[in-house]
N, C-alpha and C. Protein backbone atom coordinates (compact mmCIF):
# COMPACT_ATOMS: atom_id res chain seq x y z
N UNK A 1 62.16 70.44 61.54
CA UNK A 1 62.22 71.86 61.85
C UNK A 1 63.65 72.36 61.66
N UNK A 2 63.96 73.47 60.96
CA UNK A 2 65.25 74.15 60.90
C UNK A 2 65.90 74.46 62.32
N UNK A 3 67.05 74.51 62.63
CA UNK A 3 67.66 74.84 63.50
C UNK A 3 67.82 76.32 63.71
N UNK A 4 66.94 76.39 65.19
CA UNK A 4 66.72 77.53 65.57
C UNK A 4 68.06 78.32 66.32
N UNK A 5 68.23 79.54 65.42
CA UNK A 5 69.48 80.14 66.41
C UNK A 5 69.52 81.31 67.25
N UNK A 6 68.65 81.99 67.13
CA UNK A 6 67.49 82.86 68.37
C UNK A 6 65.95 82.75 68.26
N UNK A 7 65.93 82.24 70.02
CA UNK A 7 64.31 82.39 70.02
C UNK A 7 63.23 83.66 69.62
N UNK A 8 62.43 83.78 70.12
CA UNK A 8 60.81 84.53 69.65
C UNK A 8 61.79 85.97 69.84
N UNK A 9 61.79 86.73 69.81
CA UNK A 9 62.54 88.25 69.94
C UNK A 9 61.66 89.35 69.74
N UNK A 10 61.35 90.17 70.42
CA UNK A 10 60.20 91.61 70.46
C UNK A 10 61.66 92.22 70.32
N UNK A 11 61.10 93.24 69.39
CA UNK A 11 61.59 94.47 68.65
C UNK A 11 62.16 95.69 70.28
N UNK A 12 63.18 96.24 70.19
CA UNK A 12 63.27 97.28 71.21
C UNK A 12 61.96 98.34 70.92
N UNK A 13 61.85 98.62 69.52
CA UNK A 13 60.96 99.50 69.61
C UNK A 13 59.86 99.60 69.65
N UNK A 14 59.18 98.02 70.59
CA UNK A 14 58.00 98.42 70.40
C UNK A 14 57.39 99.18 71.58
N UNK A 15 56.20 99.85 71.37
CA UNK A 15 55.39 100.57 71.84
C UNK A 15 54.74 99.79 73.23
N UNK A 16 54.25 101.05 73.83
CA UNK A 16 53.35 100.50 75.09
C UNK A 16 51.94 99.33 74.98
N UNK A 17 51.82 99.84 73.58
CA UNK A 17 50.61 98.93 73.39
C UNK A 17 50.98 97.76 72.55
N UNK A 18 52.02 97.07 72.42
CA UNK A 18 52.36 96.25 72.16
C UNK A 18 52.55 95.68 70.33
N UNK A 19 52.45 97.49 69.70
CA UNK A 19 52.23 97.35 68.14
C UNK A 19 53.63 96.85 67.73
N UNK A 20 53.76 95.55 67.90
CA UNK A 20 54.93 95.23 67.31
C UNK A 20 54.75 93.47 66.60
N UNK A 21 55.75 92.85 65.91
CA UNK A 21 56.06 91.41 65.64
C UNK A 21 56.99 90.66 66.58
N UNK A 22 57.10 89.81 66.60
CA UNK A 22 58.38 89.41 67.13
C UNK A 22 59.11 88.16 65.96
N UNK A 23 60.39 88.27 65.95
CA UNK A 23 61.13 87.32 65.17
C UNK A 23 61.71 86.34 66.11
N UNK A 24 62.45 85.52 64.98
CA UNK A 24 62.56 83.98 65.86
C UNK A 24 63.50 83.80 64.41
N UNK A 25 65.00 83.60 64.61
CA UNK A 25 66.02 83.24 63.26
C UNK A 25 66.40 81.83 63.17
N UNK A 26 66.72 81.35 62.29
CA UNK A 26 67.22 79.69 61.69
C UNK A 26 68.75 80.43 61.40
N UNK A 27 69.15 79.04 61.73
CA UNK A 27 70.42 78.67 60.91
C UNK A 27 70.73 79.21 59.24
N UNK A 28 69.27 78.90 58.44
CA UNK A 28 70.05 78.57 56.97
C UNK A 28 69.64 80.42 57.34
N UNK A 29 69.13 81.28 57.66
CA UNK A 29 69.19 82.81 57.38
C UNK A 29 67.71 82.66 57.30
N UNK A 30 66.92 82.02 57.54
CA UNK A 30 65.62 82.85 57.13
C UNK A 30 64.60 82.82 58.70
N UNK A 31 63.80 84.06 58.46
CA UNK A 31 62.89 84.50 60.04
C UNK A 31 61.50 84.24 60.13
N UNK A 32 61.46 83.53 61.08
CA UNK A 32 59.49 83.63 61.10
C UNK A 32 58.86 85.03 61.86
N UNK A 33 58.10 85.25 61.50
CA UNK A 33 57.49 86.70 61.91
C UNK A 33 56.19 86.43 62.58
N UNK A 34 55.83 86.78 63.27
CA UNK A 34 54.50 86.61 64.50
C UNK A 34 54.04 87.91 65.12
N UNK A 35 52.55 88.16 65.00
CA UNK A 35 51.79 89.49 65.74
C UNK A 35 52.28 89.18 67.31
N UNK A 36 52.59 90.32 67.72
CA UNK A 36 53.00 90.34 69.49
C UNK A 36 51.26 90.29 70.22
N UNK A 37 50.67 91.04 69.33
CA UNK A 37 49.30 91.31 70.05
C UNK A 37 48.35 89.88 70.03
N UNK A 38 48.43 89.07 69.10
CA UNK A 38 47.44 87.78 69.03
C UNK A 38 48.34 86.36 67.96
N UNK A 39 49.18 85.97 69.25
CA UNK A 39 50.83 84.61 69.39
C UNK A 39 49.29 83.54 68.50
N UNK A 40 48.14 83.59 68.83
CA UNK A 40 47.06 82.07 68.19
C UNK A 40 47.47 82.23 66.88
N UNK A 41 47.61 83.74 66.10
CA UNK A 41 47.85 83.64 64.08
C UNK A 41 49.12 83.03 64.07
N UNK A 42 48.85 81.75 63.35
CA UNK A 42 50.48 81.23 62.69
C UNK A 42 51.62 82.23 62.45
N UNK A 43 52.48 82.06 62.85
CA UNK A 43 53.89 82.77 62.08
C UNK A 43 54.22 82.45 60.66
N UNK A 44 54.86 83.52 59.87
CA UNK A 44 55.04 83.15 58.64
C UNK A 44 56.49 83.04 58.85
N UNK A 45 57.22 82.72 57.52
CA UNK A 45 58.49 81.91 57.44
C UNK A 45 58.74 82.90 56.14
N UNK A 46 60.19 83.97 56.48
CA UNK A 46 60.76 85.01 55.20
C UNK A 46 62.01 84.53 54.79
N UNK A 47 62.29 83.78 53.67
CA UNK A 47 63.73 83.81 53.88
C UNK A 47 64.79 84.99 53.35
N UNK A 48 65.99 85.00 53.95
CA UNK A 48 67.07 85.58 54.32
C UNK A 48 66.98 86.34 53.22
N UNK A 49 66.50 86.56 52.11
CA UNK A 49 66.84 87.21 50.53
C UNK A 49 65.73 88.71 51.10
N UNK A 50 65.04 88.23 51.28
CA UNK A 50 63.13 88.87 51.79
C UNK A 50 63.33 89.17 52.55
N UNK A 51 63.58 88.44 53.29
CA UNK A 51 64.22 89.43 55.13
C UNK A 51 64.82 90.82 54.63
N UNK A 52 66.12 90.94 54.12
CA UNK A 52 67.34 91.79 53.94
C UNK A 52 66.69 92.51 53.16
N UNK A 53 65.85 92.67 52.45
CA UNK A 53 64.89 93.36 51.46
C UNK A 53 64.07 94.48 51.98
N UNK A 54 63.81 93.57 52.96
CA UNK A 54 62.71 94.23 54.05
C UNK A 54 63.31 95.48 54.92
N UNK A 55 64.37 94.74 55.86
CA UNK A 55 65.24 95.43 56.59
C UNK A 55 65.83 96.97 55.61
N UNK A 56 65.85 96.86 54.57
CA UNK A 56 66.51 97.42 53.77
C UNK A 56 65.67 99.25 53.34
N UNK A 57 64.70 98.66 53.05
CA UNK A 57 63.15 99.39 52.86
C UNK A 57 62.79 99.92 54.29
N UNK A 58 63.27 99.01 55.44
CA UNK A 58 62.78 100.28 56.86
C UNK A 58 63.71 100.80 56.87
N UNK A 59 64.67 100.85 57.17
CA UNK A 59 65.63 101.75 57.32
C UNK A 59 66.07 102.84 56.27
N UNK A 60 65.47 102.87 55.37
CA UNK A 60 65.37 104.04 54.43
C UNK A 60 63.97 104.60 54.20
N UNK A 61 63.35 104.51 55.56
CA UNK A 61 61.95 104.65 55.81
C UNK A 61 61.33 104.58 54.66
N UNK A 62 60.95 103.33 54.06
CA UNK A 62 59.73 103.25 52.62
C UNK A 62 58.68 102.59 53.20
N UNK A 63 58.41 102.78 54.50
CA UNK A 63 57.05 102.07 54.92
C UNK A 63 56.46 103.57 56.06
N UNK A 64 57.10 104.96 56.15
CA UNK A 64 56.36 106.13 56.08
C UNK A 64 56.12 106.14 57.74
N UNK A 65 57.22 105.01 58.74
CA UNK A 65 56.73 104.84 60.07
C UNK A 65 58.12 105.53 60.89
C-alpha cells in the first residue's frame, strides 16, 4: 500500500444530505476518491496528473455545479 499522508477527508462543502466524496492522499501525489453516501463501493485511485486536471475544471466551474 502507498504511504498514506492524509486520511479519508469530506469536502467542507458538503451538503446536509451528505452529496459529497471524500479523499484520502499518498505520498507519490495521487487520491483515492469514495461516495460519502455508500463507504461498501470501492474507492478509486486518480493520480496526481488527473487529480490537478480535475481540480482545475472545478474551479473554473466546467462541471455547471
Amino acid at each position: 500500500m502507498q504511504d498514506i499522508v492524509r486520511d479519508w477527508y469530506k469536502s467542507s462543502y458538503t451538503t446536509p444530505a451528505n452529496n459529497c466524496v471524500e479523499t484520502r492522499f499518498h505520498a507519490n501525489g495521487s487520491v483515492d476518491v469514495r461516495d460519502t453516501k455508500d463507504r461498501s463501493i470501492p474507492a478509486f485511485n486518480v493520480g496526481s496528473a488527473g487529480w490537478n486536471t480535475f481540480l482545475a475544471a472545478a474551479s473554473q466551474g466546467s462541471f455547471g455545479v
